[in-house]
N, C-alpha and C. Protein backbone atom coordinates (compact mmCIF):
# COMPACT_ATOMS: atom_id res chain seq x y z
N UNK A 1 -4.50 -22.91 -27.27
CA UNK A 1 -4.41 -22.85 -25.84
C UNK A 1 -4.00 -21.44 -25.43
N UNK A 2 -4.57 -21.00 -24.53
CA UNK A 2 -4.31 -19.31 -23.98
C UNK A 2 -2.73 -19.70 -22.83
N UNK A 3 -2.35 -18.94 -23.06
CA UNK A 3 -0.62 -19.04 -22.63
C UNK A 3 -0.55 -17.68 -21.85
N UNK A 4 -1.14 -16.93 -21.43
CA UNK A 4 -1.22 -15.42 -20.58
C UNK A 4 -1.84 -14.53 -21.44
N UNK A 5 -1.94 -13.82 -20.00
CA UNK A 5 -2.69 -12.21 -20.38
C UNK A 5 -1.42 -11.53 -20.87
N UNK A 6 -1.78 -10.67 -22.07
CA UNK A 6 -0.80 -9.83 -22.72
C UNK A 6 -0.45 -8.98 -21.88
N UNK A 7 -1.53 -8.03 -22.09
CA UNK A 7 -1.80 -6.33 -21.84
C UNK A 7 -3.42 -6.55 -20.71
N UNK A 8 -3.04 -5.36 -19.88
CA UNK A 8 -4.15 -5.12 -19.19
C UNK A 8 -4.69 -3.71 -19.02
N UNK A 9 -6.02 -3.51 -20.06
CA UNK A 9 -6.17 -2.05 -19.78
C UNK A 9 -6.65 -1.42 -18.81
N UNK A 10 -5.96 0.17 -19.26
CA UNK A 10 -6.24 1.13 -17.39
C UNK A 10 -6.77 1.77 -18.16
N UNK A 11 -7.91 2.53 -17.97
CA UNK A 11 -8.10 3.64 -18.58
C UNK A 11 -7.95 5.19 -17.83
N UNK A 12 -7.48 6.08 -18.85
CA UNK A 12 -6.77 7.05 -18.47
C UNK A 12 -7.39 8.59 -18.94
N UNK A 13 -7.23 9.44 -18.21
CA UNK A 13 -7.57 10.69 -19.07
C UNK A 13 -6.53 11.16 -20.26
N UNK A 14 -5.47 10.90 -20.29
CA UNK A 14 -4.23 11.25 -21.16
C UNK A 14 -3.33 10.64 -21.50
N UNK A 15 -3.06 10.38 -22.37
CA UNK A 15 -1.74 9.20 -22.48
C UNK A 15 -1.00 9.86 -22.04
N UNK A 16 -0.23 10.98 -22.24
CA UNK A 16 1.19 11.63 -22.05
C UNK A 16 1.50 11.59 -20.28
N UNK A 17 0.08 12.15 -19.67
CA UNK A 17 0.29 11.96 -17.68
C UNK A 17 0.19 11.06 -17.51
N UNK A 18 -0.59 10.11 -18.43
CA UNK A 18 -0.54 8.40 -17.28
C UNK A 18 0.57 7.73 -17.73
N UNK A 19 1.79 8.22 -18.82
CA UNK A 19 3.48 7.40 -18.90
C UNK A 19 3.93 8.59 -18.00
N UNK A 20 3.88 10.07 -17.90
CA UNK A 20 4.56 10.29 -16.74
C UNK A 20 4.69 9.63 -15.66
N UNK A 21 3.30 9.77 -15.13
CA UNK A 21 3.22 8.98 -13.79
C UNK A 21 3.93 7.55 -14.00
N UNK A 22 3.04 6.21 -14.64
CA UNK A 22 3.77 5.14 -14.64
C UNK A 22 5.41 4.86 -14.80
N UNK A 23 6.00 5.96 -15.84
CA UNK A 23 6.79 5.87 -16.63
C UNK A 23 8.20 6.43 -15.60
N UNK A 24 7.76 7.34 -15.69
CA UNK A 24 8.26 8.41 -14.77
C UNK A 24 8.80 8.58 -13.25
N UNK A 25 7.51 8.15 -12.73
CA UNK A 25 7.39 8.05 -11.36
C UNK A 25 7.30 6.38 -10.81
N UNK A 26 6.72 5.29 -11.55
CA UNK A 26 6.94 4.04 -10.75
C UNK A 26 7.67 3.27 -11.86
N UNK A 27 8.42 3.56 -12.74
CA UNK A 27 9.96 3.18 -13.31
C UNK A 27 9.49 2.03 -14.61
N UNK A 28 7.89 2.09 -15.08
CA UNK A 28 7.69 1.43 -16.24
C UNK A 28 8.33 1.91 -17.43
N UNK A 29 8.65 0.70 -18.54
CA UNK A 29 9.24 1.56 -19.61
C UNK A 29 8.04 1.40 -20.50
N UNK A 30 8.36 2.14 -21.75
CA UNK A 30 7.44 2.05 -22.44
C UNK A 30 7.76 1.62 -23.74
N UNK A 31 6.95 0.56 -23.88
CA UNK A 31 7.20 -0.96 -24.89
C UNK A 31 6.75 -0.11 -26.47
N UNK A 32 6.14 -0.01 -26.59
CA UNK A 32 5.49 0.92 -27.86
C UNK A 32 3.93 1.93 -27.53
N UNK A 33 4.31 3.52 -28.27
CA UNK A 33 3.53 4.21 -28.30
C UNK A 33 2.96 4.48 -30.13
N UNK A 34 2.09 3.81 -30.14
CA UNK A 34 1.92 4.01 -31.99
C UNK A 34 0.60 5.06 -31.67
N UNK A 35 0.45 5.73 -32.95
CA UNK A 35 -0.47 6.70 -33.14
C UNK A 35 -1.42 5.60 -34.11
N UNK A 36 -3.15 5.89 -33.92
CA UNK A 36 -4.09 4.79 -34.34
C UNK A 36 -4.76 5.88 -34.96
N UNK A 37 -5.84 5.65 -35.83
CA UNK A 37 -6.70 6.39 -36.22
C UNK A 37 -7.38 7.45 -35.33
N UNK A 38 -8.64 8.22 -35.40
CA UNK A 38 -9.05 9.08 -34.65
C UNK A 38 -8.49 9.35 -33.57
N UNK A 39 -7.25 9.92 -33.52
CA UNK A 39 -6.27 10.00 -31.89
C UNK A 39 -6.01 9.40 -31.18
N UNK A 40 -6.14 7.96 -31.47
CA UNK A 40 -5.94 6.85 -30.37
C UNK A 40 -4.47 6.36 -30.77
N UNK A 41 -3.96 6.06 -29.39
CA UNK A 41 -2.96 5.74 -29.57
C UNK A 41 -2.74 4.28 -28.93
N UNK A 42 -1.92 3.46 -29.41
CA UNK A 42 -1.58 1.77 -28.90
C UNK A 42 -0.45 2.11 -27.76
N UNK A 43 -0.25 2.41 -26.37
CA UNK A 43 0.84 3.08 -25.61
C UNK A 43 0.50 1.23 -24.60
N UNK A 44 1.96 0.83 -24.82
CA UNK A 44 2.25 -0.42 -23.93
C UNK A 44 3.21 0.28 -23.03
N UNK A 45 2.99 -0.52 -21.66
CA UNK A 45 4.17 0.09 -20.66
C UNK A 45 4.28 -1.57 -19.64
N UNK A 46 5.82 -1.63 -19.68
CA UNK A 46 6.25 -2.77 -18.75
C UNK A 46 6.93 -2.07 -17.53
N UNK A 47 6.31 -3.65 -16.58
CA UNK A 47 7.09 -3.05 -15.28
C UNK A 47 8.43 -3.33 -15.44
N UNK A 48 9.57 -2.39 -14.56
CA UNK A 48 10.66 -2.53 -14.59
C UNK A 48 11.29 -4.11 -14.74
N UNK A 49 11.06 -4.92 -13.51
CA UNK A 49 11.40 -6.36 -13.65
C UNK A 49 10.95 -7.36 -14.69
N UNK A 50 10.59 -6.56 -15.58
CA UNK A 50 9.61 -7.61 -16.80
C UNK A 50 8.98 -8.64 -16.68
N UNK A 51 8.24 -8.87 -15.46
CA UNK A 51 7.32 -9.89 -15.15
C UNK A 51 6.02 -9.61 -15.47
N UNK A 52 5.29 -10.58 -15.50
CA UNK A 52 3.51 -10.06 -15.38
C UNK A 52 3.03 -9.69 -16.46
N UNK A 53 2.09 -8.92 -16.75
CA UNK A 53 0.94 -8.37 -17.71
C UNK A 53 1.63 -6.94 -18.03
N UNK A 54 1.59 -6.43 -19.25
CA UNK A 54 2.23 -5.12 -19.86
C UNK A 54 0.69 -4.54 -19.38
N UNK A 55 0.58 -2.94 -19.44
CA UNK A 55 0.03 -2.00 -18.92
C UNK A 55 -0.67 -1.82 -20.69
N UNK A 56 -2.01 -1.66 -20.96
CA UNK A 56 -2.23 -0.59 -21.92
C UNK A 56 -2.94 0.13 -21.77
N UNK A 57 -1.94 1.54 -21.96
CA UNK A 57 -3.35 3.05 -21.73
C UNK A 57 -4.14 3.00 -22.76
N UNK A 58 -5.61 3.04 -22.11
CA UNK A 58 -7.08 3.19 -23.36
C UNK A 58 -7.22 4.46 -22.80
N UNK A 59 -7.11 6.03 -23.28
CA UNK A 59 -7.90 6.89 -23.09
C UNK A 59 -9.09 7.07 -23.26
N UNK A 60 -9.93 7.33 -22.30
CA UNK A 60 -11.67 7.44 -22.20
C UNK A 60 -12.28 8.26 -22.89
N UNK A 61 -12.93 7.56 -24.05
CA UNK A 61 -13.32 8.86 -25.38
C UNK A 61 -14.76 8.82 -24.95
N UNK A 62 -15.24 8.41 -23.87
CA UNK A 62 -16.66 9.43 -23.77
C UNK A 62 -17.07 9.37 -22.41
N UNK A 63 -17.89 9.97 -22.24
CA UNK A 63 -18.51 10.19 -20.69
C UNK A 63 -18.85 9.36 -19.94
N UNK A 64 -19.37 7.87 -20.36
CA UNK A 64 -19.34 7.09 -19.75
C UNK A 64 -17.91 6.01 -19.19
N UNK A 65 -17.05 6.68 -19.74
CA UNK A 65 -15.45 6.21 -20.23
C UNK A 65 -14.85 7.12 -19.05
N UNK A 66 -15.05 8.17 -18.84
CA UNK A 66 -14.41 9.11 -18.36
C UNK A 66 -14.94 9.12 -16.97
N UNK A 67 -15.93 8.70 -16.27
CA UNK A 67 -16.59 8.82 -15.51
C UNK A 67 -15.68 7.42 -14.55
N UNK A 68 -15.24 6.54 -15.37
CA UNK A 68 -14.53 4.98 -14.76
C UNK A 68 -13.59 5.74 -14.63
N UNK A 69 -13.09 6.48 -15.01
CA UNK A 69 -11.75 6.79 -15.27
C UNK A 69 -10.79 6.90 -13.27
N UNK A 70 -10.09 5.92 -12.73
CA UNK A 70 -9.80 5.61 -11.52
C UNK A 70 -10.46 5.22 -10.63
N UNK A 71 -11.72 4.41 -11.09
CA UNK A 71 -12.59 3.54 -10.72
C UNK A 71 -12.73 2.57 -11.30
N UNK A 72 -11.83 1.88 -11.86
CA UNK A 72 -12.09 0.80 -12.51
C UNK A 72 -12.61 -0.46 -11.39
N UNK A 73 -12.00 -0.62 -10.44
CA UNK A 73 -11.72 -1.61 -9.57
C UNK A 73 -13.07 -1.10 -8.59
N UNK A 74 -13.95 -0.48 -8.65
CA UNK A 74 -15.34 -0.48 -7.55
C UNK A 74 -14.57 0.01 -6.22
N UNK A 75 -13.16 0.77 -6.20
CA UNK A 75 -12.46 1.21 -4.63
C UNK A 75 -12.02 0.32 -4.17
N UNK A 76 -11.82 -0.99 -5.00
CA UNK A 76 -11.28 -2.04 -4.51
C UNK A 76 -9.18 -2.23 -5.19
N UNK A 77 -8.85 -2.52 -4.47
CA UNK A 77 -7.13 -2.44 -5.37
C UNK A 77 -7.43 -3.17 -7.17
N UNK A 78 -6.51 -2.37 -8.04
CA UNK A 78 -6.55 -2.48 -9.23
C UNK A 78 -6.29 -3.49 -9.58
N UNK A 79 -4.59 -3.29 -9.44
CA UNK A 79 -3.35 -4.36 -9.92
C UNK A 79 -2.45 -4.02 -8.40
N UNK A 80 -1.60 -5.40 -8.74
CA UNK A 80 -0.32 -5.53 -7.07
C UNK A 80 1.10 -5.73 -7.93
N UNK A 81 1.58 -4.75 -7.31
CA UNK A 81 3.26 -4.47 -7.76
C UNK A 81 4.22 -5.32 -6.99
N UNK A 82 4.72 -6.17 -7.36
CA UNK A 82 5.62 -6.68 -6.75
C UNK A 82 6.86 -5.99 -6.51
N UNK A 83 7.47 -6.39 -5.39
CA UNK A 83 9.24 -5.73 -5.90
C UNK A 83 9.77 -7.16 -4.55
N UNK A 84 11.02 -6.36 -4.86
CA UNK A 84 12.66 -7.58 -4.71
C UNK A 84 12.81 -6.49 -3.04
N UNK A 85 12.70 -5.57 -3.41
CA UNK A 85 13.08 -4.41 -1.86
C UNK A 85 11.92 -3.46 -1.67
N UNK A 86 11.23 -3.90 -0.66
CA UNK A 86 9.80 -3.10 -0.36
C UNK A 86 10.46 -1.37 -0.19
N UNK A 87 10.83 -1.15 1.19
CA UNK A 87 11.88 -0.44 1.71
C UNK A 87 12.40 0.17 0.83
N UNK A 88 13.09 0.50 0.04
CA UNK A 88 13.93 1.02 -1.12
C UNK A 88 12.69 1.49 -1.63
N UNK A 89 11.90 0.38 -2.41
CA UNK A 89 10.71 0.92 -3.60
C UNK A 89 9.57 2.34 -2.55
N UNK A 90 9.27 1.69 -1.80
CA UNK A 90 8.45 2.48 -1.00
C UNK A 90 9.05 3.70 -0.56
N UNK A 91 10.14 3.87 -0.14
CA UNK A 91 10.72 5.26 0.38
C UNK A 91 10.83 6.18 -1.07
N UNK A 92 11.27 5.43 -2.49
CA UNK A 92 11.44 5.69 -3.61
C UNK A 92 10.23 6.85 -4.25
N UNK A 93 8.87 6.13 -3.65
CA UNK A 93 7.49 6.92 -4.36
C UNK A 93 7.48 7.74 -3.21
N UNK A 94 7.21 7.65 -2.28
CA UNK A 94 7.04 8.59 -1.57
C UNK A 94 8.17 10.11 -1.47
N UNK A 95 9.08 9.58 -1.46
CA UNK A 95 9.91 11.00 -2.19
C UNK A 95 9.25 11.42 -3.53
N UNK A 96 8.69 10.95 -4.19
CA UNK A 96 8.21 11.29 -5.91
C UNK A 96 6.16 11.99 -5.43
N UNK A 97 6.23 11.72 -3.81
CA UNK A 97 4.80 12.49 -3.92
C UNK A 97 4.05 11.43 -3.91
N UNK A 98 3.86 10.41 -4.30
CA UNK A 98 2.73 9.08 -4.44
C UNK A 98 2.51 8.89 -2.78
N UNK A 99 1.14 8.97 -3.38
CA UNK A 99 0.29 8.78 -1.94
C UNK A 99 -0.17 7.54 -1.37
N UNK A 100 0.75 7.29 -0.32
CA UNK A 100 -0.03 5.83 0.76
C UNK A 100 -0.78 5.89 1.55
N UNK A 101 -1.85 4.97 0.94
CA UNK A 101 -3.28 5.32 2.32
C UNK A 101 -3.60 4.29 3.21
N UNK A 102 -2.50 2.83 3.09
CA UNK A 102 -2.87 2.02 3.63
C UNK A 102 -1.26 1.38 4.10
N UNK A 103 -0.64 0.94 5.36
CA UNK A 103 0.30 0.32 5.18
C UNK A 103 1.62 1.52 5.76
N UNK A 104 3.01 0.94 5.52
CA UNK A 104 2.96 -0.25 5.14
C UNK A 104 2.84 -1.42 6.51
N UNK A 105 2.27 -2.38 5.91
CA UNK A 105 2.07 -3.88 7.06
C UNK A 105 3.04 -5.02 6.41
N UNK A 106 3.37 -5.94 7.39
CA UNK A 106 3.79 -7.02 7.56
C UNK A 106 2.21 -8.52 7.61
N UNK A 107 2.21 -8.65 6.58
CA UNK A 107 1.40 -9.93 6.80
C UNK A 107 2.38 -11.69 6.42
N UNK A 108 1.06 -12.54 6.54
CA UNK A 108 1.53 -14.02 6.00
C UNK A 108 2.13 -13.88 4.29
N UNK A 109 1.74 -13.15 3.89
CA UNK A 109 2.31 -12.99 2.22
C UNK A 109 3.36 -12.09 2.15
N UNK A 110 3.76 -11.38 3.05
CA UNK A 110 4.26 -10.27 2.79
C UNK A 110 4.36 -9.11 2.90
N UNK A 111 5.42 -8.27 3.32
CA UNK A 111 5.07 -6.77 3.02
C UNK A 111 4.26 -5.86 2.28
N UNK A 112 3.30 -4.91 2.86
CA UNK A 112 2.78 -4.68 1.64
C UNK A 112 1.81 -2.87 2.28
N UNK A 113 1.87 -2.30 1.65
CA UNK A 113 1.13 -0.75 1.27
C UNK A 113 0.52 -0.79 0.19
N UNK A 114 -0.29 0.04 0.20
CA UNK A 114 -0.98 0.91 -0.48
C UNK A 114 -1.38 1.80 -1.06
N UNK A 115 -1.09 2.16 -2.37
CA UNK A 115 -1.24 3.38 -2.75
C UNK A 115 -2.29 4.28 -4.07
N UNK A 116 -1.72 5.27 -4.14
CA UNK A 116 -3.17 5.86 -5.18
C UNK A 116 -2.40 5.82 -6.50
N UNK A 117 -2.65 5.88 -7.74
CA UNK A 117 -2.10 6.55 -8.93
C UNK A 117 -2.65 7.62 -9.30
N UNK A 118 -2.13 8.19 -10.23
CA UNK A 118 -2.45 9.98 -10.23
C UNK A 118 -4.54 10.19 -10.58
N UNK A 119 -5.05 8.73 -10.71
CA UNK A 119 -6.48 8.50 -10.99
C UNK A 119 -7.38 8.07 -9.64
N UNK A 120 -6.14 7.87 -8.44
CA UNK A 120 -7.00 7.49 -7.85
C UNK A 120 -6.99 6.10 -7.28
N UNK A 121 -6.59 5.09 -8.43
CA UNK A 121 -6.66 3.70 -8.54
C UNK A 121 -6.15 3.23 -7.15
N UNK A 122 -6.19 2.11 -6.79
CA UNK A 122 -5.46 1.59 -5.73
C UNK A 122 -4.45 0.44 -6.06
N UNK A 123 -3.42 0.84 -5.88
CA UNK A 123 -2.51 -0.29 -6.03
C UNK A 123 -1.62 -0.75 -4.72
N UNK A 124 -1.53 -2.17 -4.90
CA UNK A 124 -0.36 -2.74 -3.54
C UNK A 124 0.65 -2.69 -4.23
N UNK A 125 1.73 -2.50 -3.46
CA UNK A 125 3.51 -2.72 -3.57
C UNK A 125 3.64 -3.71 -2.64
N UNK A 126 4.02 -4.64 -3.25
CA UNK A 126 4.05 -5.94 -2.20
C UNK A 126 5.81 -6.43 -2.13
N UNK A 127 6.28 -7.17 -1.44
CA UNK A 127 7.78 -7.94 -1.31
C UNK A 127 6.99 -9.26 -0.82
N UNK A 128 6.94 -10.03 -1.55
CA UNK A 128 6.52 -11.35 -1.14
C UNK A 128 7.42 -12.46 -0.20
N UNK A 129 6.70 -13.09 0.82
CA UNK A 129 7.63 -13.26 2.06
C UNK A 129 8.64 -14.58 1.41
């Protein structure tokens, strides 16, 4: 019986900028970075509250790889970040430079913005009502 999604891959130009950014800047830790054959590396990253699906960076080893690279989602949102304090989290990135292009709004679910990761991606920061 399938019991959850582990890991969900992003693909990235670099491992080392996409744990800055995640790591760094929206407060994931990082579960294990192993070194794999031909330069690949196994890099897990959890969100702070340890809920949900762990993060795994796949760096894009070819042109057709590289070309997705912050397009995964067709310009549509990636993944949705929950938090406990919208307010706090949101004033938090935006001092760190992370860019909001949508928000923030008050809907039936919740608080919620919009933002880019250093690829582009679109992600919500949501406070669920």
């Amino acid at each position: 019986m399938i019991v959850g999604i582990a890991q969900i891959a992003l693909l990235v130009r670099d491992y080392d900028e996409a744990k800055a950014f995640y790591g760094g800047i929206l407060g994931f830790s990082v579960v294990e970075d192993t070194a794999m054959p031909e330069g690949k590396r196994w890099v897990r990253l959890r969100a702070p509250g340890k809920m949900g699906s762990e993060l795994l960076l796949s760096k894009a080893a070819d042109d057709a790889q590289r070309a997705c690279v912050g397009k995964q989602a067709g310009g549509r949102v990636l993944f949705f970040l929950n938090t406990d304090d919208f307010d706090a989290d949101h004033a938090a990135f935006l001092a760190t430079g992370v860019e909001f292009v949508e928000g923030p709004f008050v809907r039936p679910y919740g608080k919620v913005a919009i933002f880019k990761d250093l690829y582009g991606n679109r992600i919500d920061l949501i406070e669920p009502a």
